[in-house]
N, C-alpha and C. Protein backbone atom coordinates (compact mmCIF):
# COMPACT_ATOMS: atom_id res chain seq x y z
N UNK A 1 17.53 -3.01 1.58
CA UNK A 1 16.65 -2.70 2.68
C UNK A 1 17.25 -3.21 3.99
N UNK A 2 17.11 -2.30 4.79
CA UNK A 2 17.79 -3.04 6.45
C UNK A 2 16.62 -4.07 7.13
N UNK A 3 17.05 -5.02 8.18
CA UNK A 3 16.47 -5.52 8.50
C UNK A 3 16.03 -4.87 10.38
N UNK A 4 14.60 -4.43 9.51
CA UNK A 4 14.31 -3.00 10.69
C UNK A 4 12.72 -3.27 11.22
N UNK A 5 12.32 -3.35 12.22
CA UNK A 5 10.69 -3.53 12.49
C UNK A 5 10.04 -2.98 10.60
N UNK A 6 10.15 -1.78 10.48
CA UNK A 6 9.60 -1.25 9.25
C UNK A 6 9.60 -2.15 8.20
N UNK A 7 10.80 -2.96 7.82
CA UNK A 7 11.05 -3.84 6.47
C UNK A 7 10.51 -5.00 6.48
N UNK A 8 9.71 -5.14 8.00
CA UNK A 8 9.45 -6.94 8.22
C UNK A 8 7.83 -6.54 7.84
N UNK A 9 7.50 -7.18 7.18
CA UNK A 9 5.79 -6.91 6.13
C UNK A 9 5.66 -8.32 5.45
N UNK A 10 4.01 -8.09 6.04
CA UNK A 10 3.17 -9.12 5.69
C UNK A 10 2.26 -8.89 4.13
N UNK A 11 2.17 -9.57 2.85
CA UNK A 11 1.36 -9.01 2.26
C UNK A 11 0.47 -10.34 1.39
N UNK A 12 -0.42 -9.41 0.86
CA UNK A 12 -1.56 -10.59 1.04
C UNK A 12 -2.18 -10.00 -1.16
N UNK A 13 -2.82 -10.36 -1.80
CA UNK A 13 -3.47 -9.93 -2.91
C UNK A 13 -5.02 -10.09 -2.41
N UNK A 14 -5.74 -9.50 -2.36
CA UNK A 14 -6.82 -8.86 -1.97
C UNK A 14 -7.55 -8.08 -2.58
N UNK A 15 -9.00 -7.86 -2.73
CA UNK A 15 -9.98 -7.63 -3.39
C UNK A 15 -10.37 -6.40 -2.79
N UNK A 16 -9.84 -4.83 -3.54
CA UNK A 16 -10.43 -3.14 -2.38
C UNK A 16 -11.92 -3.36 -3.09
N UNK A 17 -12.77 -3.30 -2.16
CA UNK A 17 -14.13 -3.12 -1.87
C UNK A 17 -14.85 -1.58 -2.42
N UNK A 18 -13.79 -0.85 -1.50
CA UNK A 18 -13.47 0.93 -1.55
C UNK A 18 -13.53 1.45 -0.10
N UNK A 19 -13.37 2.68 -0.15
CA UNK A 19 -13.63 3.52 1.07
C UNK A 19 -14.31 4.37 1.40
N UNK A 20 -14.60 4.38 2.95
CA UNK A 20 -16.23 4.61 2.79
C UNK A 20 -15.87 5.67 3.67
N UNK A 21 -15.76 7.07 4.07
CA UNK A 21 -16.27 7.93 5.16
C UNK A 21 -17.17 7.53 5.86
N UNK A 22 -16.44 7.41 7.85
CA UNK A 22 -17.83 7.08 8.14
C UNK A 22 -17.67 7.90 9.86
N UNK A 23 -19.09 7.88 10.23
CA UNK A 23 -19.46 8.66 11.79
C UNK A 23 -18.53 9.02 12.73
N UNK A 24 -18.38 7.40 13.07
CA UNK A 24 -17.61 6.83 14.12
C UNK A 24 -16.36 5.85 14.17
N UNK A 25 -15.27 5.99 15.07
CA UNK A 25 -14.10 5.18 14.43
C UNK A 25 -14.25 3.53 14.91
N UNK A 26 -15.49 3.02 15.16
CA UNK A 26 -15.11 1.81 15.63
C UNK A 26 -16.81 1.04 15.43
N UNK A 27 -16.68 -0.09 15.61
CA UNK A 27 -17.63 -1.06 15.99
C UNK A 27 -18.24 -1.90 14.25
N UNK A 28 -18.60 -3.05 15.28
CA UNK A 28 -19.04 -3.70 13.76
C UNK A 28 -20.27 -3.01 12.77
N UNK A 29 -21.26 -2.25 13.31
CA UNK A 29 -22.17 -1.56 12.91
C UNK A 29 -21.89 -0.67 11.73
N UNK A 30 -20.34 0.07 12.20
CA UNK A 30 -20.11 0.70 11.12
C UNK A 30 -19.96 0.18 9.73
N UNK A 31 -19.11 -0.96 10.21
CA UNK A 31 -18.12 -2.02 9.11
C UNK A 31 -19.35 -2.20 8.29
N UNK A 32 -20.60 -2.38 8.59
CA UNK A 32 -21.92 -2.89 7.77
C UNK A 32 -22.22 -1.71 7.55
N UNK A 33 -22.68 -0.38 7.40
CA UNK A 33 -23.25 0.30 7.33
C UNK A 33 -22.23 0.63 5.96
N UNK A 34 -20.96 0.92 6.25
CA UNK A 34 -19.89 0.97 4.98
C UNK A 34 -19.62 0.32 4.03
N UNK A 35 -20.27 -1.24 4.43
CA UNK A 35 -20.97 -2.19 3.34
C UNK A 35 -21.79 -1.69 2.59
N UNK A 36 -22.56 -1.92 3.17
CA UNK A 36 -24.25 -1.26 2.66
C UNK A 36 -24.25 0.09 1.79
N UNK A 37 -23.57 1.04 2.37
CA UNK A 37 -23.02 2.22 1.36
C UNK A 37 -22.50 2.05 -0.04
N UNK A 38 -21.95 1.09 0.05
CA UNK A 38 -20.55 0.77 -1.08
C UNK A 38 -21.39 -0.14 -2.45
N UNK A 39 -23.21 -0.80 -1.85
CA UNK A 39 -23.56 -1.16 -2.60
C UNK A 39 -24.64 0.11 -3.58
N UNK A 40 -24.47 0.93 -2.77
CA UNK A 40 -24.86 2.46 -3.66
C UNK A 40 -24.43 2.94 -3.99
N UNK A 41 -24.15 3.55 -5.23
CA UNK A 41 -23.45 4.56 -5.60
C UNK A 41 -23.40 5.86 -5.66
N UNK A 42 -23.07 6.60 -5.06
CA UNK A 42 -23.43 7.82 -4.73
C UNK A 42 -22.29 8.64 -5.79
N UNK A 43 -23.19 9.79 -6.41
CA UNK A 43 -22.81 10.31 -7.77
C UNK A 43 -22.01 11.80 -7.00
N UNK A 44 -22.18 11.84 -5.73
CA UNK A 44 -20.72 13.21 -5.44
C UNK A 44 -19.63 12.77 -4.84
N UNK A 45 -19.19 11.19 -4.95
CA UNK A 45 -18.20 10.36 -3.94
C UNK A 45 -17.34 9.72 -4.96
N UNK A 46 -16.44 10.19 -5.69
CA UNK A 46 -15.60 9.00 -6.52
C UNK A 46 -15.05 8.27 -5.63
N UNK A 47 -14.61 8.21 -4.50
CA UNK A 47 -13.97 6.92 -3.17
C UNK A 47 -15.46 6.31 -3.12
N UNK A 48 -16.37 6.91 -2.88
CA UNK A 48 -17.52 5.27 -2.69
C UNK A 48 -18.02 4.66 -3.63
N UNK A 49 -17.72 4.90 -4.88
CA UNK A 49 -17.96 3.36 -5.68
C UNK A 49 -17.29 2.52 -5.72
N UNK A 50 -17.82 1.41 -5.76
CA UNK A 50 -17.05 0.21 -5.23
C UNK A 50 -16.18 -0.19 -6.54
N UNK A 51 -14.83 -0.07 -6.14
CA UNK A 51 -13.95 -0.59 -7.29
C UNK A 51 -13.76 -2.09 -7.70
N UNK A 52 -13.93 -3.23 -6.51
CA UNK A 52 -13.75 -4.16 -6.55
C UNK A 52 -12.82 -4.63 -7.53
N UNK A 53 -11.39 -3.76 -7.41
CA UNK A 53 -10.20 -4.19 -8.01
C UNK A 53 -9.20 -4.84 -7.26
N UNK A 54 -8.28 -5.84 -7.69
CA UNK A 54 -7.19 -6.54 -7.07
C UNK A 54 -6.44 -5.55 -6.61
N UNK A 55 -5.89 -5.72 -5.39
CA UNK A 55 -5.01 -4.68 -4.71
C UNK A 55 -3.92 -5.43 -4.05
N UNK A 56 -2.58 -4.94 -3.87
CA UNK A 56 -1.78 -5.56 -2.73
C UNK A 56 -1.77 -5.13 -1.39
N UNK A 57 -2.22 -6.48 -0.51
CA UNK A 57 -2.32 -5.02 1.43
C UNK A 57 -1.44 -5.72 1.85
N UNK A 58 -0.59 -4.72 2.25
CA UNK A 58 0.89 -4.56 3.21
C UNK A 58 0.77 -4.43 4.54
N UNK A 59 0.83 -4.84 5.31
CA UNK A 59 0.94 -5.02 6.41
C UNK A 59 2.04 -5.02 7.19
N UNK A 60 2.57 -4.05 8.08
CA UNK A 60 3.80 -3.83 8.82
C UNK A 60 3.37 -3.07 10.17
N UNK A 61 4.54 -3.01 10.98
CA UNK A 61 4.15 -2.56 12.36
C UNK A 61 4.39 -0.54 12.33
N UNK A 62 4.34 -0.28 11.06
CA UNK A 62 4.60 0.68 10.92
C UNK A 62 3.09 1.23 10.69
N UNK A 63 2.49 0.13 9.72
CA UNK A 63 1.21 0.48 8.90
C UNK A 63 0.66 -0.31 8.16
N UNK A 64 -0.42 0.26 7.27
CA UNK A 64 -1.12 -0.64 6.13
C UNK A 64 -0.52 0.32 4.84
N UNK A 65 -0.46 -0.56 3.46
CA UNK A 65 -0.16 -0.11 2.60
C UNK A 65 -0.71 -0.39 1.60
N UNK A 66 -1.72 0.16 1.14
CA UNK A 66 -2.77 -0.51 -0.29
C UNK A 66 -2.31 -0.12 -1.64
N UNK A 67 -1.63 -0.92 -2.43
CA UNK A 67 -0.93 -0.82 -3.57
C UNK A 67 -1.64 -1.44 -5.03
N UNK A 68 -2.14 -0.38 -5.90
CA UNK A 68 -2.87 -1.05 -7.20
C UNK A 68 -2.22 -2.32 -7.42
N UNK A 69 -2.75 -3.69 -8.05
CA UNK A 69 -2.17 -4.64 -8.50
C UNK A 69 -1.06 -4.40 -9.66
N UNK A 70 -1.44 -3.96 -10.68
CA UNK A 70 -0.75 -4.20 -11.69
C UNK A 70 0.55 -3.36 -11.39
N UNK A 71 0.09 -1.41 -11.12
CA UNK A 71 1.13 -1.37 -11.46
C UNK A 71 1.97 -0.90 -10.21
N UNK A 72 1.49 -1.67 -8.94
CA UNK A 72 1.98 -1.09 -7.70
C UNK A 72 1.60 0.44 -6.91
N UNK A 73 1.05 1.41 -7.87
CA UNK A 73 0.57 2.07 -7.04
C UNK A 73 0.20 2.48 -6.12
N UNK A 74 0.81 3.60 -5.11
CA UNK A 74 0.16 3.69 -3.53
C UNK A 74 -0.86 4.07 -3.53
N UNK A 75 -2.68 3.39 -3.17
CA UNK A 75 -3.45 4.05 -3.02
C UNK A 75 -4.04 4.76 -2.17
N UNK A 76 -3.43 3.65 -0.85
CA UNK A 76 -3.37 4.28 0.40
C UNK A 76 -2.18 3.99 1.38
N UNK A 77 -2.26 5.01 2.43
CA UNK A 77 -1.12 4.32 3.48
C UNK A 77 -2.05 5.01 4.98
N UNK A 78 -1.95 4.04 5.72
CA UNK A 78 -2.97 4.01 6.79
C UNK A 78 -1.64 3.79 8.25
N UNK A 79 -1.19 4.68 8.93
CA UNK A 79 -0.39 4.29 9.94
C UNK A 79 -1.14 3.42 10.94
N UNK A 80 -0.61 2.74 11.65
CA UNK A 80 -1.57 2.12 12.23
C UNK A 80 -1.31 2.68 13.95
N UNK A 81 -1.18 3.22 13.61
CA UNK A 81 -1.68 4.80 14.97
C UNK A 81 -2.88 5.25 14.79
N UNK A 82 -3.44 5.18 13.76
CA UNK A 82 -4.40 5.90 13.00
C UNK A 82 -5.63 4.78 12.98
N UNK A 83 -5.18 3.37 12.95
CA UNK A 83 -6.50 2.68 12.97
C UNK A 83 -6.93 2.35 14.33
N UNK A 84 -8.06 2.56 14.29
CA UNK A 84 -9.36 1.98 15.48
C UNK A 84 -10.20 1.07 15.64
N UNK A 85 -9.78 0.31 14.59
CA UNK A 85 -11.14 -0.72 14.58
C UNK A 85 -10.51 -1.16 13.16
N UNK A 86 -10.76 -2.81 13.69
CA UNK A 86 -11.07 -3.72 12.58
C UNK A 86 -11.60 -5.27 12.88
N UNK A 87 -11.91 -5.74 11.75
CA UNK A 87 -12.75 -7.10 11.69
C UNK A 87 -13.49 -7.33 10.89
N UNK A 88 -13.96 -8.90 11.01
CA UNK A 88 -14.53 -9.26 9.66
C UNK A 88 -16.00 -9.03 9.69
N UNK A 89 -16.72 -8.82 8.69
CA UNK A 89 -18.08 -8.22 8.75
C UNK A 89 -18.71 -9.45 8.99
N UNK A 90 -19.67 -9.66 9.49
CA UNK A 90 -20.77 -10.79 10.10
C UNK A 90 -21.22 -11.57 9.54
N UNK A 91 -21.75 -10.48 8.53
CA UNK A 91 -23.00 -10.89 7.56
C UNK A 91 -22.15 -11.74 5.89
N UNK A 92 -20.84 -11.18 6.10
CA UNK A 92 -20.24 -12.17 5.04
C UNK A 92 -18.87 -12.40 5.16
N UNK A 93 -18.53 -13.46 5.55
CA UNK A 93 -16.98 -13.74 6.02
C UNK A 93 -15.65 -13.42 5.07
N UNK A 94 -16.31 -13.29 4.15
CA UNK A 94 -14.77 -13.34 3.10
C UNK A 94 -14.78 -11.53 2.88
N UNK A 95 -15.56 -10.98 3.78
CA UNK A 95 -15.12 -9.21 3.57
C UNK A 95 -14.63 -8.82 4.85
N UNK A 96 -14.16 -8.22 5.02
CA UNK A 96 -13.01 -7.30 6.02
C UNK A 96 -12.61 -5.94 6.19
N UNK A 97 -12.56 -5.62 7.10
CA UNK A 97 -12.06 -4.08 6.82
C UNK A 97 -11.65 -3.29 8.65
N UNK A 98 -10.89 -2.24 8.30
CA UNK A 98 -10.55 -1.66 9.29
C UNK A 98 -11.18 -0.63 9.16
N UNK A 99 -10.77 0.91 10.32
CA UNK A 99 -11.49 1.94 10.21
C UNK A 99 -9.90 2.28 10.47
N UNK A 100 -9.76 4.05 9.70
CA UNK A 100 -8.36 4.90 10.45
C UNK A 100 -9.15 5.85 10.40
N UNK A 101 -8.45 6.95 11.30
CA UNK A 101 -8.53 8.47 11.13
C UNK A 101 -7.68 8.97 9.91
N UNK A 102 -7.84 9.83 9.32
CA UNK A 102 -7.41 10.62 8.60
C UNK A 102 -6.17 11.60 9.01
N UNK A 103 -4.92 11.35 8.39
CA UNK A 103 -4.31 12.16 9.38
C UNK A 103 -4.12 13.79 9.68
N UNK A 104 -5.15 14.06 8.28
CA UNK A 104 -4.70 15.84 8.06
C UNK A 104 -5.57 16.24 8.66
N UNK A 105 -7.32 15.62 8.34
CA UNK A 105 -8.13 16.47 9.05
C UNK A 105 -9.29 15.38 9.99
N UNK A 106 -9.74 15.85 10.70
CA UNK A 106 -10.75 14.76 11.55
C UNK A 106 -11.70 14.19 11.27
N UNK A 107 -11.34 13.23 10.29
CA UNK A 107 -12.39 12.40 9.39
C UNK A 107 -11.86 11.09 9.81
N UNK A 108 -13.02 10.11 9.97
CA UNK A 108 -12.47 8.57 10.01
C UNK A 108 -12.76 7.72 8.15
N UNK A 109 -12.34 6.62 7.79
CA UNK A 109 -12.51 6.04 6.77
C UNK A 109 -12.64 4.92 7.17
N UNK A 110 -13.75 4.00 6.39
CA UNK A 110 -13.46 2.97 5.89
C UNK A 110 -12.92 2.22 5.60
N UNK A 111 -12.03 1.12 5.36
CA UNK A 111 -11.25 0.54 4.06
C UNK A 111 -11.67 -0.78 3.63
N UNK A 112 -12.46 -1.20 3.02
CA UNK A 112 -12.88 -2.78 2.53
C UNK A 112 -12.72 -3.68 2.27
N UNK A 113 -12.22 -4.73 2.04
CA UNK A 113 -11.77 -5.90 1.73
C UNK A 113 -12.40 -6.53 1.33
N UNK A 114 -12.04 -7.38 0.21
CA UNK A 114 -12.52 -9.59 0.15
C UNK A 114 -11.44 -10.16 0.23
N UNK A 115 -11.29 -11.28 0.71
CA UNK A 115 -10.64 -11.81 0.71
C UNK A 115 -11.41 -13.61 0.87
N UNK A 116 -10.98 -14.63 -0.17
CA UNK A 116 -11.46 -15.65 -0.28
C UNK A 116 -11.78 -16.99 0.93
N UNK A 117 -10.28 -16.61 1.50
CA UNK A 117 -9.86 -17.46 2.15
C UNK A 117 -9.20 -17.07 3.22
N UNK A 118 -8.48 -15.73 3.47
CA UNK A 118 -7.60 -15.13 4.43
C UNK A 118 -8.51 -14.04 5.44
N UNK A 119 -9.21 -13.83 5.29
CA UNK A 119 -10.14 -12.84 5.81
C UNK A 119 -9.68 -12.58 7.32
N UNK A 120 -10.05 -13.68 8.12
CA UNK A 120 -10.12 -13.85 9.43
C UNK A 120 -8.61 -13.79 9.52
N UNK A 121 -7.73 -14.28 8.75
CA UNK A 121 -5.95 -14.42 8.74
C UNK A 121 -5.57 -12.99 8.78
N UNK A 122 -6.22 -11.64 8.17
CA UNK A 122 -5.61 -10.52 7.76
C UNK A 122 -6.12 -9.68 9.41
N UNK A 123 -7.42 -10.34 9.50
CA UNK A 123 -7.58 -8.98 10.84
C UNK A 123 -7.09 -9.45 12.29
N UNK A 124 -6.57 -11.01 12.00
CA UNK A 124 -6.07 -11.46 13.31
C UNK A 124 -4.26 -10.52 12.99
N UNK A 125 -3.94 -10.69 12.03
CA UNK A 125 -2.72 -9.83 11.80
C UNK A 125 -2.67 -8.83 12.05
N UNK A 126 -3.67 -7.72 11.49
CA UNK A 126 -3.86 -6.35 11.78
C UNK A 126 -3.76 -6.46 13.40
N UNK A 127 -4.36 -7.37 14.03
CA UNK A 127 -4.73 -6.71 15.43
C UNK A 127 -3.45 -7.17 15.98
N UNK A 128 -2.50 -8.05 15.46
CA UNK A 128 -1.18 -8.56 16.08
C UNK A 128 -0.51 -7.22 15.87
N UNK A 129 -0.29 -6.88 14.61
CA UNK A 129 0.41 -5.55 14.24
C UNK A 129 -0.12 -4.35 14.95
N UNK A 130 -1.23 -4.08 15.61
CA UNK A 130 -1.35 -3.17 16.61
C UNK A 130 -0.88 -3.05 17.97
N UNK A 131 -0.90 -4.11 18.24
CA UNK A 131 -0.26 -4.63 19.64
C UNK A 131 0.71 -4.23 19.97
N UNK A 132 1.84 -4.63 18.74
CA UNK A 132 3.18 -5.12 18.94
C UNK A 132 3.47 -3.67 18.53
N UNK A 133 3.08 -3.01 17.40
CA UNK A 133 3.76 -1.44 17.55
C UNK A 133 3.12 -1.23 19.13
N UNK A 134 2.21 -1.19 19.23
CA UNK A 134 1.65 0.11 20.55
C UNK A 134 2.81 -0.38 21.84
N UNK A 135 3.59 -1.54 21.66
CA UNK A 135 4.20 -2.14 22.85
C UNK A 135 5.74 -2.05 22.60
N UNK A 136 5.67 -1.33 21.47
CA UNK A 136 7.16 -1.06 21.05
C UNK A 136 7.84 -2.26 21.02
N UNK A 137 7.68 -3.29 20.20
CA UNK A 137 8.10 -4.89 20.64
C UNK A 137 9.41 -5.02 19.60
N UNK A 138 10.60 -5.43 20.36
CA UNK A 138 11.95 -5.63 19.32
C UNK A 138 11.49 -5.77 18.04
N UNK A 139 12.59 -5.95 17.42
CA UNK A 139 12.72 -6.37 15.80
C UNK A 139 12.55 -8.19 16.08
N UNK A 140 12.88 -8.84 17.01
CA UNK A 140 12.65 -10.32 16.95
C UNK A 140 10.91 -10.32 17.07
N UNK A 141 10.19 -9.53 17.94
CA UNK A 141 8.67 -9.65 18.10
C UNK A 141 8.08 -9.82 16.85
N UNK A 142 9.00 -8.67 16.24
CA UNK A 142 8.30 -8.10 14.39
C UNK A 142 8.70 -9.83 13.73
N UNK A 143 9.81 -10.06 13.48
CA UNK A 143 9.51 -11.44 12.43
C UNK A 143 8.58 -12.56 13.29
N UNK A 144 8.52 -12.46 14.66
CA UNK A 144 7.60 -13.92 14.87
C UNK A 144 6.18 -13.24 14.85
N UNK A 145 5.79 -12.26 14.42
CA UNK A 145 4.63 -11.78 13.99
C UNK A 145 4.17 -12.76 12.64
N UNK A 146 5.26 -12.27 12.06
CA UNK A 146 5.21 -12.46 10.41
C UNK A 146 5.53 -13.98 10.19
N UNK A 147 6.32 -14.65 10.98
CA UNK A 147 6.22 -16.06 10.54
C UNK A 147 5.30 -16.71 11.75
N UNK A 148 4.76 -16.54 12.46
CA UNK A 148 3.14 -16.83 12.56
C UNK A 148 2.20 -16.53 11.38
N UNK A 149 2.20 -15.57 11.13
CA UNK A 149 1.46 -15.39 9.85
C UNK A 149 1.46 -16.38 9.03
N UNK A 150 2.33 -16.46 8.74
CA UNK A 150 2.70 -17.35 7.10
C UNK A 150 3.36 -18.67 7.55
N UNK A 151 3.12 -18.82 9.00
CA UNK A 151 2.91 -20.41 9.03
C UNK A 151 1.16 -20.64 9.24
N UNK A 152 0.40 -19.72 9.45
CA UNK A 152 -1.31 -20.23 9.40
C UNK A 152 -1.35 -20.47 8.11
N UNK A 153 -0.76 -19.22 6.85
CA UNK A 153 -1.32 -19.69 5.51
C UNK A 153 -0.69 -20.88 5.25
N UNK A 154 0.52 -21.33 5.39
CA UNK A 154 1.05 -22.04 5.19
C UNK A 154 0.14 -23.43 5.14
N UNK A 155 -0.51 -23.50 6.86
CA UNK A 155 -1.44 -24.52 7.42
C UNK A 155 -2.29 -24.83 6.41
N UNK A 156 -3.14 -23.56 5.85
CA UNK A 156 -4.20 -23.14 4.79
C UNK A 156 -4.03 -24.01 3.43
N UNK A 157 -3.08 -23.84 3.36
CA UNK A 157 -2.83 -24.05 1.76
C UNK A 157 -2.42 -25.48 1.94
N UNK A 158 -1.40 -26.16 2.74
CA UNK A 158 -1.33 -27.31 2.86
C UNK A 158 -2.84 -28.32 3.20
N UNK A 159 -4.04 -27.59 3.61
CA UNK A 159 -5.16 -28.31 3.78
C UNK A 159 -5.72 -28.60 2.40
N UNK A 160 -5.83 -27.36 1.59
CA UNK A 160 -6.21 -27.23 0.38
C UNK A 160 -5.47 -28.05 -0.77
N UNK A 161 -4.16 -28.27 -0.46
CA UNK A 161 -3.76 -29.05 -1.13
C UNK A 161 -3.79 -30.79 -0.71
N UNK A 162 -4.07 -30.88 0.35
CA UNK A 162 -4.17 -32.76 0.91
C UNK A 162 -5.86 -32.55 -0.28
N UNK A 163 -6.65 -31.57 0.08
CA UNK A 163 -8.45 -31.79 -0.64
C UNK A 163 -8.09 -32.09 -2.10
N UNK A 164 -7.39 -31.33 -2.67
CA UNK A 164 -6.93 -31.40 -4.25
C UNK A 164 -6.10 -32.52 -4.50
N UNK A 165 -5.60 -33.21 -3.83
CA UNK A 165 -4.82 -34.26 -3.96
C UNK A 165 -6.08 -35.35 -4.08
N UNK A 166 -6.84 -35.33 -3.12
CA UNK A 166 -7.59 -36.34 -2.71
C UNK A 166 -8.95 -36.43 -4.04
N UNK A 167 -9.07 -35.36 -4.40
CA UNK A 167 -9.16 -35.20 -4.98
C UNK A 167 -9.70 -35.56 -6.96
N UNK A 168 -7.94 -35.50 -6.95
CA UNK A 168 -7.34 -36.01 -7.96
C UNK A 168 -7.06 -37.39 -8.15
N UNK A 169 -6.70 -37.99 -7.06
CA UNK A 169 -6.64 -39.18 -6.59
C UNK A 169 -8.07 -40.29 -6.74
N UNK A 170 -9.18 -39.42 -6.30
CA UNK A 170 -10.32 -39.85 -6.42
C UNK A 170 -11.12 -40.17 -8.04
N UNK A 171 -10.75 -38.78 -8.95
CA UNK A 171 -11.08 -39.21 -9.89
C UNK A 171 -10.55 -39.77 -10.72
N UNK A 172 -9.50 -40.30 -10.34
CA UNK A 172 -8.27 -41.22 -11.59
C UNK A 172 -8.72 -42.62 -11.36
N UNK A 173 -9.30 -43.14 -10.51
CA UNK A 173 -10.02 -44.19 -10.20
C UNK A 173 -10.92 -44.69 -10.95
C-alpha cells in the first residue's frame, strides 16, 4: 500500500445499530428519530432491523468503511462528500451516528453506532476527517489526524489501566 492521504485510516470495532432512511440530512432530531425507528421493527425494511452486530468502522479522508467483523465484509462505504451530519445522540452517549446521501439516488441514511467508550472519540474524528478532506490538507495533515486520534485512545486506555491497577492493587491487600 502507498503511503497516500487514502491509506492513512483510523479504525475502531464497533457495535452497527443499522440504517435507518431518513427525511432530512442533518440535525440531532433526526439521529433520535433513527433511534427510535431501529427500536421497531418494521416487516418491509430488512436495513431497519437492528442488527446490533460487531462491525469494523474505517475511517479515512477519503471515507467511512463498515466492514462485517468476522469475515471483513464491505457493508457499507459512505464517501465523506456524502456525509452531512454527525454526532453523538443525547439521550445515550455510547450511540453515534452520521447521516450520508446516497450516491445513486436522492435518499439520505442513517448509520448507527455503540460504542462503549469511544463514542465522542469517533465523531470528533469523523468531523476532523471532514475538514481536512474538504481543505484538501497534505498527506502530513492526514497522519496528524490519525495520531491525534490514537494518542486520545491511547490517553483512554492508559486511564483505564492506572483504575485496574489500582484496582488490583487494592484487593491484594
Amino acid at each position: 500500500m502507498s503511503d497516500t492521504e487514502d491509506s492513512a485510516e483510523i479504525a475502531f470495532s464497533v457495535k452497527f445499530l443499522g440504517r435507518v432512511e431518513v427525511v432530512r440530512p442533518d440535525g440531532l432530531q433526526i439521529l433520535d428519530e433513527a433511534s427510535q425507528s431501529l427500536k421497531v421493527p418494521d416487516e418491509y425494511s430488512q436495513e431497519k432491523v437492528a442488527k446490533k452486530s460487531k462491525v469494523h468502522f474505517f475511517l479515512s479522508l477519503s471515507g467511512i468503511d463498515v466492514l462485517e467483523y468476522k469475515t471483513k465484509f464491505l457493508l457499507y462505504s459512505c464517501p465523506l462528500s456524502t456525509v452531512s451530519f454527525c454526532a453523538v445522540l443525547p439521550s445515550s452517549p455510547k450511540v453515534f451516528g452520521f447521516v450520508a446521501k446516497h450516491p445513486a439516488v436522492d435518499t439520505h441514511h442513517c448509520y448507527l453506532f455503540q460504542s462503549n467508550k469511544f463514542a465522542h472519540v469517533m465523531v470528533s474524528a469523523i468531523g476532523d476527517a471532514f475538514r481536512a478532506s474538504k481543505k484538501q490538507e497534505s498527506v502530513r495533515g492526514g497522519r496528524d489526524l490519525i495520531v491525534e486520534a490514537l494518542r486520545h485512545k491511547n490517553k483512554i486506555l492508559q486511564r483505564e489501566n492506572d483504575e485496574l491497577k489500582r484496582r488490583l492493587a487494592a484487593q491484594s491487600k
